[in-house]
PDB file of N, CA and C in Angstrom:
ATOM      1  N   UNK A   1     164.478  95.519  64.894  1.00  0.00           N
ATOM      2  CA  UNK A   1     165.760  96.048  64.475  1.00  0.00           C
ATOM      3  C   UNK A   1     166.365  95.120  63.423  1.00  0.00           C
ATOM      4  N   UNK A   2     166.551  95.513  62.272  1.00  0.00           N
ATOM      5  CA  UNK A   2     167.777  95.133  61.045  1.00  0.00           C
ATOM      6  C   UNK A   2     168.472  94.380  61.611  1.00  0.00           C
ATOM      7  N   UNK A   3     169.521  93.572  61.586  1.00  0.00           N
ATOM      8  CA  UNK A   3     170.674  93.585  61.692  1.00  0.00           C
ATOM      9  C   UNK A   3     171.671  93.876  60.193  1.00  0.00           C
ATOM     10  N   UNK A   4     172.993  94.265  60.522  1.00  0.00           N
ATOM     11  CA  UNK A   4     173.487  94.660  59.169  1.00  0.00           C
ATOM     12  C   UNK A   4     174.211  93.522  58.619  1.00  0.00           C
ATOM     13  N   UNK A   5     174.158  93.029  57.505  1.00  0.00           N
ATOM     14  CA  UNK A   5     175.322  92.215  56.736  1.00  0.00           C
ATOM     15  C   UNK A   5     176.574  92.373  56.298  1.00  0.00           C
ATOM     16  N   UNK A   6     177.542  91.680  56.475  1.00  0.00           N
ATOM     17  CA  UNK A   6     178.366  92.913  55.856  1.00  0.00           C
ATOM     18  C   UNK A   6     179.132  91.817  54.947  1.00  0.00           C
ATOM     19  N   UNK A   7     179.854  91.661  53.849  1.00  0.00           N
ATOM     20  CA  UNK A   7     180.765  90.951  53.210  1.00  0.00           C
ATOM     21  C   UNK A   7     182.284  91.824  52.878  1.00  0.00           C
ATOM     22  N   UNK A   8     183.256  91.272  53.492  1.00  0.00           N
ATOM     23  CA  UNK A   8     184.029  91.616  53.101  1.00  0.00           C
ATOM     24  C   UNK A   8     185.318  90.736  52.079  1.00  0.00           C
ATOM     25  N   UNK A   9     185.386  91.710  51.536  1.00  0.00           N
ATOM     26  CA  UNK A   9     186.364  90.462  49.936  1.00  0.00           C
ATOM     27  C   UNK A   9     187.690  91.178  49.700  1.00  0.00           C
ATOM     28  N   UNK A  10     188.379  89.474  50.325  1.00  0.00           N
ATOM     29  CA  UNK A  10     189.894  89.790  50.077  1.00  0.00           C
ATOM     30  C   UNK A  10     190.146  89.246  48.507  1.00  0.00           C
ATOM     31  N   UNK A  11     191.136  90.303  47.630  1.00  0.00           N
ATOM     32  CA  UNK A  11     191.777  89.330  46.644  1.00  0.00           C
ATOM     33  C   UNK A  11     193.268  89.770  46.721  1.00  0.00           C
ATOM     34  N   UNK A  12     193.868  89.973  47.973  1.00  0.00           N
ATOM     35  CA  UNK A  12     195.371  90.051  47.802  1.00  0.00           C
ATOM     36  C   UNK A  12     195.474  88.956  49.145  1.00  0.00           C
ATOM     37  N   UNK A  13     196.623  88.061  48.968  1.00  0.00           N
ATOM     38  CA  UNK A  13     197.319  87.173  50.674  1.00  0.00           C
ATOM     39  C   UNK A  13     197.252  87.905  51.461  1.00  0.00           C
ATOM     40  N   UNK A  14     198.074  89.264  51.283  1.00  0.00           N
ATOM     41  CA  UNK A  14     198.481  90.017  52.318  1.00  0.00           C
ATOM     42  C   UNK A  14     197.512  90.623  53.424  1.00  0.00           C
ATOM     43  N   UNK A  15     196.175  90.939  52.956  1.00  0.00           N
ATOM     44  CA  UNK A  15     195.538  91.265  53.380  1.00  0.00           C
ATOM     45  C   UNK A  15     194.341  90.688  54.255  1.00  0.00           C
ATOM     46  N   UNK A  16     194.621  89.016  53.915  1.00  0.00           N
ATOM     47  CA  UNK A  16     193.377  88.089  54.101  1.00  0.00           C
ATOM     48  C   UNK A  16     193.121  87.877  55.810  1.00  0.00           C
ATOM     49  N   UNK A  17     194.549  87.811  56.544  1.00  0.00           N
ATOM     50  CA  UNK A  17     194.434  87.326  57.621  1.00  0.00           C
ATOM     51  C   UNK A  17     193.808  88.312  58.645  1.00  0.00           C
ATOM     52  N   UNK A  18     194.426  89.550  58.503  1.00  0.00           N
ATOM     53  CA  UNK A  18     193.538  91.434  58.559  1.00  0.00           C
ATOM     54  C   UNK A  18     192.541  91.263  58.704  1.00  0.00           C
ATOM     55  N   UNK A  19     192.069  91.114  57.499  1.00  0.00           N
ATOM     56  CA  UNK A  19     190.298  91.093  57.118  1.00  0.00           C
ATOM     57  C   UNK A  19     189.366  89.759  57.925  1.00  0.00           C
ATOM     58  N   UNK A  20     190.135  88.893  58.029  1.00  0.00           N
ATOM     59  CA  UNK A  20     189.307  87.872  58.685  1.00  0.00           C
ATOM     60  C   UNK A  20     189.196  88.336  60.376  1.00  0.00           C
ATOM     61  N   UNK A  21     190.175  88.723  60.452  1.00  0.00           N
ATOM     62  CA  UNK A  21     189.793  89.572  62.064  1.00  0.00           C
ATOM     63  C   UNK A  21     189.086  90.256  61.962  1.00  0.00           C
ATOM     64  N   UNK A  22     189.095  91.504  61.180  1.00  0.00           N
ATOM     65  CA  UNK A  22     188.019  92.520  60.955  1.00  0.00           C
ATOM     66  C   UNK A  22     186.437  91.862  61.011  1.00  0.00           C
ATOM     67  N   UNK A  23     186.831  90.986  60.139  1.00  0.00           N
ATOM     68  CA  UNK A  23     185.290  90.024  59.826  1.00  0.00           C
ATOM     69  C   UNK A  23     184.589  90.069  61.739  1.00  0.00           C
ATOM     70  N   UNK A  24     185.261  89.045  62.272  1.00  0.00           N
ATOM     71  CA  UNK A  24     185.324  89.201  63.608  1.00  0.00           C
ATOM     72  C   UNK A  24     185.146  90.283  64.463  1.00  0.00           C
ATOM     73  N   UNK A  25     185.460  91.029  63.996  1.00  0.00           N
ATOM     74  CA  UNK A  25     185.084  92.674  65.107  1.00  0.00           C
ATOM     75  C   UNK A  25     183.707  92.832  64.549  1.00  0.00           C
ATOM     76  N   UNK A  26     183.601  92.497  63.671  1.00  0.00           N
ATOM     77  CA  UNK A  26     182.054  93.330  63.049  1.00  0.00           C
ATOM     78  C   UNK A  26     181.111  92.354  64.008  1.00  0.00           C
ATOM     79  N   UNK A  27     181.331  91.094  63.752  1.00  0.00           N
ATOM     80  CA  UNK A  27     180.332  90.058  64.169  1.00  0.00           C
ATOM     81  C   UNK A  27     180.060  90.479  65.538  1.00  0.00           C
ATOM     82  N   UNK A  28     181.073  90.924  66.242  1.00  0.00           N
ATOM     83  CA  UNK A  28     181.312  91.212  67.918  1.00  0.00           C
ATOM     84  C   UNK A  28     180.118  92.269  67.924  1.00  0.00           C
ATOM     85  N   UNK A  29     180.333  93.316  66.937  1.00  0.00           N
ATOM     86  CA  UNK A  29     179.621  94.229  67.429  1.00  0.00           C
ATOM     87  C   UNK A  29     177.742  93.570  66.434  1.00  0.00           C
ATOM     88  N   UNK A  30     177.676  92.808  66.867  1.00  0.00           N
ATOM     89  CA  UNK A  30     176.447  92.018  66.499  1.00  0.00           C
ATOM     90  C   UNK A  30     175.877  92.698  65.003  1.00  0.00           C
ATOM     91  N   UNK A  31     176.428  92.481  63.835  1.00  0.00           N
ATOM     92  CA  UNK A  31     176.689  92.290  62.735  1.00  0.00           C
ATOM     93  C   UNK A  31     176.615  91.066  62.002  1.00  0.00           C
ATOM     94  N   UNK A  32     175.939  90.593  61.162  1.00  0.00           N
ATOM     95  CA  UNK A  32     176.604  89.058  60.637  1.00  0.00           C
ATOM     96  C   UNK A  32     177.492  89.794  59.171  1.00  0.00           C
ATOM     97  N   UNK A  33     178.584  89.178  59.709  1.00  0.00           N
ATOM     98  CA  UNK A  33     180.239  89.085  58.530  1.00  0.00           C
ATOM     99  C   UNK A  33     180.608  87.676  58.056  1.00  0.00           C
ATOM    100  N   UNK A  34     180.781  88.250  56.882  1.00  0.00           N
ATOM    101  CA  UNK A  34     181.737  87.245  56.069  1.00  0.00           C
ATOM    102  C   UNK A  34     182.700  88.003  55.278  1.00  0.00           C
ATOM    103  N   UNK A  35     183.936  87.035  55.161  1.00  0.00           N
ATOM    104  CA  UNK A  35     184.541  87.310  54.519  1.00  0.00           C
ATOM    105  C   UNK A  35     184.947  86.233  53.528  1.00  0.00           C
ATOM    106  N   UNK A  36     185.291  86.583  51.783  1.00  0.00           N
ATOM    107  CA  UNK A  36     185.316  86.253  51.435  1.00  0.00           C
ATOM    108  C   UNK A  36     186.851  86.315  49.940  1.00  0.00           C
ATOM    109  N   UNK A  37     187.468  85.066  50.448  1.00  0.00           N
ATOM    110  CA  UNK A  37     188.874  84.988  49.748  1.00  0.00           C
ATOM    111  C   UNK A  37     188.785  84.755  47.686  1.00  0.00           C
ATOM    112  N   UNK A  38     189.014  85.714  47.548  1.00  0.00           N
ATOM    113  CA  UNK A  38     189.293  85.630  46.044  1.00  0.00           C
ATOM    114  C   UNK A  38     190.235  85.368  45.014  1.00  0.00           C
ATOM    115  N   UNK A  39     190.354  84.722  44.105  1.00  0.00           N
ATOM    116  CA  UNK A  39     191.657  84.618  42.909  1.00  0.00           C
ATOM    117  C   UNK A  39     192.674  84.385  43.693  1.00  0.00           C
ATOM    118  N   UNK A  40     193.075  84.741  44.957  1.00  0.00           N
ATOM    119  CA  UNK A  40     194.289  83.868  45.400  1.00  0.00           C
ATOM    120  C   UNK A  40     194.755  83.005  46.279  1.00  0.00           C
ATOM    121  N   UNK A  41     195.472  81.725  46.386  1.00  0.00           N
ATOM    122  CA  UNK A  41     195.719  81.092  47.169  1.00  0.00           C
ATOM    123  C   UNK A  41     196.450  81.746  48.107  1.00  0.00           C
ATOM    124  N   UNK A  42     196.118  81.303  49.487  1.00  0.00           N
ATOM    125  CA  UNK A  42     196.885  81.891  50.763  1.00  0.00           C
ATOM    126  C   UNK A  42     197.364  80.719  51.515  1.00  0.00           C
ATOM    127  N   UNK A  43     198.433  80.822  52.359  1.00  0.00           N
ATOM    128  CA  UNK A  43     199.406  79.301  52.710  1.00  0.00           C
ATOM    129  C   UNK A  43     198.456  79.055  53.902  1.00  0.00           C
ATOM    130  N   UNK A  44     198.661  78.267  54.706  1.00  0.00           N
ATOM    131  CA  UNK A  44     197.852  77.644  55.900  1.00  0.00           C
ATOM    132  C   UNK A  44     197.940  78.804  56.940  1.00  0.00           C
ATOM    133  N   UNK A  45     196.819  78.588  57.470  1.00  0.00           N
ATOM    134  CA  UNK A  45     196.711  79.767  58.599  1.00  0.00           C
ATOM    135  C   UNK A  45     197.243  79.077  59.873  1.00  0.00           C
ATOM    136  N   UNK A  46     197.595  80.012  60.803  1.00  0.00           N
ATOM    137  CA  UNK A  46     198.552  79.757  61.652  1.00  0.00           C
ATOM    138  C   UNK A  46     196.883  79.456  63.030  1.00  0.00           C
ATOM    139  N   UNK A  47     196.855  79.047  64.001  1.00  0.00           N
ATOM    140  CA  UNK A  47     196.085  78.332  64.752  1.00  0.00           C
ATOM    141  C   UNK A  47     195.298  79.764  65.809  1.00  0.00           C
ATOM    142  N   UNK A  48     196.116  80.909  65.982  1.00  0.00           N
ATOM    143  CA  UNK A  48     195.218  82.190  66.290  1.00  0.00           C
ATOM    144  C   UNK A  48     193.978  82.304  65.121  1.00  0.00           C
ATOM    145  N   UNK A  49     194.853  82.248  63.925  1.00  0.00           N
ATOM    146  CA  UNK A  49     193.289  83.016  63.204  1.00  0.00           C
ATOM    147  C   UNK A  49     192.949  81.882  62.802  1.00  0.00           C
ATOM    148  N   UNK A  50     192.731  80.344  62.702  1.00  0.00           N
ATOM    149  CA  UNK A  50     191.766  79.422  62.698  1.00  0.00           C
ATOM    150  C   UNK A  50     190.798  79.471  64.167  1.00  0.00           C
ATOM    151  N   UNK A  51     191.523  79.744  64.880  1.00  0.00           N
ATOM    152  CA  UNK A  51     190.639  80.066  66.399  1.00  0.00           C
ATOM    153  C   UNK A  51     189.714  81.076  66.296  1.00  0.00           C
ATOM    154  N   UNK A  52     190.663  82.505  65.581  1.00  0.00           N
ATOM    155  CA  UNK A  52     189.257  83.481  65.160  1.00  0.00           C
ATOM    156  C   UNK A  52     188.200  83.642  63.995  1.00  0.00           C
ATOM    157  N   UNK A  53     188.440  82.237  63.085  1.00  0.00           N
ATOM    158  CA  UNK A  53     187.217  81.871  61.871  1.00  0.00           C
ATOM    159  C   UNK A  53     186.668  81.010  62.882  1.00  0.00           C
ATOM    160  N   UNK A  54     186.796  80.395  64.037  1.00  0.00           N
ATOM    161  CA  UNK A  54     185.536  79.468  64.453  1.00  0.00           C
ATOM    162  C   UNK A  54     185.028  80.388  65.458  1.00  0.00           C
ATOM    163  N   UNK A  55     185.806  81.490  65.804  1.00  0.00           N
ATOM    164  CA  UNK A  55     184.831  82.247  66.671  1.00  0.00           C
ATOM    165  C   UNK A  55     183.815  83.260  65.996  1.00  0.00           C
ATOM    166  N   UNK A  56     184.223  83.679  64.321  1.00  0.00           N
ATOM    167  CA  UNK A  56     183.197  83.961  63.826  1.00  0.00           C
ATOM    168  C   UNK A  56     182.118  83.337  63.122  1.00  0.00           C
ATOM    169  N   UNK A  57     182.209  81.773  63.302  1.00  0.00           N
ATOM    170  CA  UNK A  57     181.402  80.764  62.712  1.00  0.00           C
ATOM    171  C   UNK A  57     180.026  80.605  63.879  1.00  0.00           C
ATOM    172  N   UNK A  58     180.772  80.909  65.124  1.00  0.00           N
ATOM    173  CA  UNK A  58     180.123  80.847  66.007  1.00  0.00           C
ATOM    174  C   UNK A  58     178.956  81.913  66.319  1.00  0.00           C
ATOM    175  N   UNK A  59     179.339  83.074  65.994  1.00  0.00           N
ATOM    176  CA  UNK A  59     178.489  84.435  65.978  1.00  0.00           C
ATOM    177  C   UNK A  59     177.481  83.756  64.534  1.00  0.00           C
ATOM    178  N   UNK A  60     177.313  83.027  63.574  1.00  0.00           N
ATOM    179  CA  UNK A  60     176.745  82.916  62.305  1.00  0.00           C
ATOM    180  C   UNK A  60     177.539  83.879  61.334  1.00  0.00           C
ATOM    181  N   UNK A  61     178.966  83.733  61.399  1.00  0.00           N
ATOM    182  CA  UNK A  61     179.467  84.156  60.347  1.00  0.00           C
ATOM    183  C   UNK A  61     180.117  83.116  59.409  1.00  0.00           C
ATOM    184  N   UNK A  62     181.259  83.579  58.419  1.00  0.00           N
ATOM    185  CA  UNK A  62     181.732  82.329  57.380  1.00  0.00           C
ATOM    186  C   UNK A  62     182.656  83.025  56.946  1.00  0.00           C
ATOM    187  N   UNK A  63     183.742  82.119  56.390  1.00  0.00           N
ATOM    188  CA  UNK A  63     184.540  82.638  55.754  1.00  0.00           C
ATOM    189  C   UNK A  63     184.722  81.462  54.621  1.00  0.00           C
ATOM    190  N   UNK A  64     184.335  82.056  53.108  1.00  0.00           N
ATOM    191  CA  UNK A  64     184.371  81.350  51.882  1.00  0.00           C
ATOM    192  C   UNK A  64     185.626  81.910  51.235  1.00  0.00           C
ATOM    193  N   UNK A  65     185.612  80.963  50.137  1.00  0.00           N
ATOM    194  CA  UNK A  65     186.549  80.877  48.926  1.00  0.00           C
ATOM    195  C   UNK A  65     186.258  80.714  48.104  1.00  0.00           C
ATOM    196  N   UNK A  66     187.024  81.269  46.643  1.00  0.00           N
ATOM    197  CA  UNK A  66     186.469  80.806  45.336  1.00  0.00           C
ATOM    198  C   UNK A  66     187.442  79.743  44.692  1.00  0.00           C
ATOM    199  N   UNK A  67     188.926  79.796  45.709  1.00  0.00           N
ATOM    200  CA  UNK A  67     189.835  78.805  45.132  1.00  0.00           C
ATOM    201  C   UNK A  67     189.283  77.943  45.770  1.00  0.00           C
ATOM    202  N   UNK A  68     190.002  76.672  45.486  1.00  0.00           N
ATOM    203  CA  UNK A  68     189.522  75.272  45.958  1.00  0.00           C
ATOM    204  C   UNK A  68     190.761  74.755  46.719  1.00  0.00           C
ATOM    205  N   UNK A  69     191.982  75.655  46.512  1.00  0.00           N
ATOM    206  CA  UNK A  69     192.939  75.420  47.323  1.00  0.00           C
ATOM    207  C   UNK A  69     192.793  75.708  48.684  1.00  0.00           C
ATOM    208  N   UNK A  70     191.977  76.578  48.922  1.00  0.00           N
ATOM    209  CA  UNK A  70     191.860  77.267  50.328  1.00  0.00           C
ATOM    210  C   UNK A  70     191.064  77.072  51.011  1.00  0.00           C
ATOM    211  N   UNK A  71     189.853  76.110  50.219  1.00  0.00           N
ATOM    212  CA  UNK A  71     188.946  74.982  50.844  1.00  0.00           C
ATOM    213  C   UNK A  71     189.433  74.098  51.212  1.00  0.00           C
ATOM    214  N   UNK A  72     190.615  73.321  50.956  1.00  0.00           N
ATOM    215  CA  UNK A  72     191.067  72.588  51.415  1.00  0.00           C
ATOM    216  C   UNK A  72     192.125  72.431  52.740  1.00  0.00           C
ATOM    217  N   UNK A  73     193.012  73.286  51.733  1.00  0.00           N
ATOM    218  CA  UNK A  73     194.096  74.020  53.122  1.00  0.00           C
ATOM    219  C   UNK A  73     193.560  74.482  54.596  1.00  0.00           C
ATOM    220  N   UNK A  74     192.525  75.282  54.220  1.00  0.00           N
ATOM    221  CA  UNK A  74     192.368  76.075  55.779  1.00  0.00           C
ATOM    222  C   UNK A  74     190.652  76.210  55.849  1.00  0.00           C
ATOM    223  N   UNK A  75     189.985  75.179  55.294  1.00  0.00           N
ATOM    224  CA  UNK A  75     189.056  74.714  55.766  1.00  0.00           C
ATOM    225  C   UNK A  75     187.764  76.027  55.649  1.00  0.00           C
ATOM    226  N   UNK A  76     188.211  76.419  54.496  1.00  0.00           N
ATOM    227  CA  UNK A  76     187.153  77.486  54.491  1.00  0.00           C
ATOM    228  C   UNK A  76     185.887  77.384  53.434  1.00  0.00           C
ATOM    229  N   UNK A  77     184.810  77.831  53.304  1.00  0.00           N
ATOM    230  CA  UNK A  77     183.313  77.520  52.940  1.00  0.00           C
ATOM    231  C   UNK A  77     184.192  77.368  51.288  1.00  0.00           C
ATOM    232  N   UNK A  78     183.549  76.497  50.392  1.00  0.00           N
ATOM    233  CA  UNK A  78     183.675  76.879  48.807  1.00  0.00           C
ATOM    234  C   UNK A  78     182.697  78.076  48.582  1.00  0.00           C
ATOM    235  N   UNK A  79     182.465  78.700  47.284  1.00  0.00           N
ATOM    236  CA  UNK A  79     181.909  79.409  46.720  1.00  0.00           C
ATOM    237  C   UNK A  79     182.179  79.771  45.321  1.00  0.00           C
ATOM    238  N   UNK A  80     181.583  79.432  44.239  1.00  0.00           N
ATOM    239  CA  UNK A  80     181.719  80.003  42.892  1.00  0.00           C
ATOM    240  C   UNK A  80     181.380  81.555  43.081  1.00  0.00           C
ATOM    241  N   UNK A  81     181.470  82.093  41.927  1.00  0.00           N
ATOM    242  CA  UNK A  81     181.698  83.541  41.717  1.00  0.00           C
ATOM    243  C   UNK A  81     179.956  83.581  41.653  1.00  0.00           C
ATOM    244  N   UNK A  82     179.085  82.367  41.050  1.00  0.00           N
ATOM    245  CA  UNK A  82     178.002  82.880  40.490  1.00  0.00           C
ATOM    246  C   UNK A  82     177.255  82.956  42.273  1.00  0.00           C
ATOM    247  N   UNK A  83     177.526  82.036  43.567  1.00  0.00           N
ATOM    248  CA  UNK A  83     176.872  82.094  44.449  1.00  0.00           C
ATOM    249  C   UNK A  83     177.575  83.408  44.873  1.00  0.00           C
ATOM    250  N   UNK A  84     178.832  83.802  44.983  1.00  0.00           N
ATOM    251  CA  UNK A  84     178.944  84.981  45.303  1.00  0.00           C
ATOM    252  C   UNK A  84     178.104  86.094  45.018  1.00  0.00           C
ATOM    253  N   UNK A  85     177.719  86.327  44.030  1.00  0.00           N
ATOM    254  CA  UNK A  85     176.565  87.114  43.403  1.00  0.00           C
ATOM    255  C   UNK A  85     175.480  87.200  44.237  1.00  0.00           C
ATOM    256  N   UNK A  86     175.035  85.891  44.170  1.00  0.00           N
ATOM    257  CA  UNK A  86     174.008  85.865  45.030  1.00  0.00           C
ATOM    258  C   UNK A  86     174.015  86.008  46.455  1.00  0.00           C
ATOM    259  N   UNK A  87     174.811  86.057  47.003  1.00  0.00           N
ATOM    260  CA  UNK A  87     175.361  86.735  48.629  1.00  0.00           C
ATOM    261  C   UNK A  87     175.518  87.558  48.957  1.00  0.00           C
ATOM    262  N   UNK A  88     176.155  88.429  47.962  1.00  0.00           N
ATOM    263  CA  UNK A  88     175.756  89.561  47.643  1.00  0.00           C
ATOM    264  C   UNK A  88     174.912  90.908  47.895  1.00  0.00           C
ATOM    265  N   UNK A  89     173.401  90.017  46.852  1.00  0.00           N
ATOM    266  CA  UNK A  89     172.454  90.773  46.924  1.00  0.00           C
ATOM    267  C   UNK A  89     171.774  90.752  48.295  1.00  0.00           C
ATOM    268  N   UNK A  90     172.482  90.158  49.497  1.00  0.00           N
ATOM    269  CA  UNK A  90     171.626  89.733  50.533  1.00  0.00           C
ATOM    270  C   UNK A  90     172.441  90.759  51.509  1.00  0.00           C
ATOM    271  N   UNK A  91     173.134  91.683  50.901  1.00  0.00           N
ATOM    272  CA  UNK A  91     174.298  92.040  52.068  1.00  0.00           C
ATOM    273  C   UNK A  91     173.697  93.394  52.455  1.00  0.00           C
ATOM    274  N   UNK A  92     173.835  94.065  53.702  1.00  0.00           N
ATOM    275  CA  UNK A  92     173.446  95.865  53.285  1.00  0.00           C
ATOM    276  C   UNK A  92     175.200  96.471  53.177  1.00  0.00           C
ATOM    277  N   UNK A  93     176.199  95.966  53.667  1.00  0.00           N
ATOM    278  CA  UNK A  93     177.492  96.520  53.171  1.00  0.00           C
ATOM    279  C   UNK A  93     178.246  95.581  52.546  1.00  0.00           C
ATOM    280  N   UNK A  94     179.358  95.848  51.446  1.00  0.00           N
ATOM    281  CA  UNK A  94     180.251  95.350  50.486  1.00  0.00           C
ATOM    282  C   UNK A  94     181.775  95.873  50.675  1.00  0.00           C
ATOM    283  N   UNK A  95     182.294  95.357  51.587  1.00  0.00           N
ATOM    284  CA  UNK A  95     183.600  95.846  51.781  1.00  0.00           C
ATOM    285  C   UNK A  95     184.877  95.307  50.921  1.00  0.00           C
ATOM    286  N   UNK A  96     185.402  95.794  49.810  1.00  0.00           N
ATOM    287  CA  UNK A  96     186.662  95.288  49.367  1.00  0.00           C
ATOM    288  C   UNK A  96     187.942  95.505  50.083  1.00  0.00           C
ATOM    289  N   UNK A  97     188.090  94.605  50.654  1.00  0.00           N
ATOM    290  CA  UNK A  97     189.284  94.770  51.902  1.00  0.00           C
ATOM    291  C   UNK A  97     190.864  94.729  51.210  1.00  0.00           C
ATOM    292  N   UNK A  98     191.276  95.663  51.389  1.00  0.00           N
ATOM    293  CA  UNK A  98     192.868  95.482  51.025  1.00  0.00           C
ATOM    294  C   UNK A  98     193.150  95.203  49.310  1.00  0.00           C
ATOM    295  N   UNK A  99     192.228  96.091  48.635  1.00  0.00           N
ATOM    296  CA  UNK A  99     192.827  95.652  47.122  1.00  0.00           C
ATOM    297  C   UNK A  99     193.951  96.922  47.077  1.00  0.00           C
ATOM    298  N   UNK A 100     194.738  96.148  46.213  1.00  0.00           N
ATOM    299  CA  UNK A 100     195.936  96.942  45.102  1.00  0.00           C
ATOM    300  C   UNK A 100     195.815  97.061  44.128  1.00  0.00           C
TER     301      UNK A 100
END
């Protein structure tokens, strides 16, 4: 049996903390998820959803960034746009979560 990949990509705040749960439901249902924060900085995450990025770290999931602010702040994977690409091509779904 497959398992499915899935990436999902935030590029609005509003939507990031959403999607990182979501990330989490997928993994539950034995999925490997990531999600992945784009073009914007988001303020520090509050200690529920740092609890639910290590519970999807734990399933073999991740949650990256392309800012470097948000690698720092809230401790999430780096990623350039060009490895994004390449993560990508490894995915069987591409979810753009919450654009405007």
């Amino acid at each position: 049996m497959e398992y499915k990949k899935v990436c999902l990509m935030y590029r609005h705040k509003d939507y990031a903390i959403d999607g990182i749960r979501s990330a989490l439901g997928l993994a539950v249902e034995n999925m490997y998820a990531y999600g992945v924060v784009m073009d914007t900085e988001i303020p520090k995450l509050d200690e529920l959803t740092q609890e639910s990025i290590e519970m999807l770290r734990d399933m073999e999931g991740e949650v990256y960034s392309t800012v470097p602010a948000n690698v720092e702040t809230n401790g999430f994977e780096p990623l350039t746009i060009e490895e994004l690409g390449e993560k990508l091509r490894e995915m069987t779904h591409i979810i753009p979560y919450g654009i405007k």
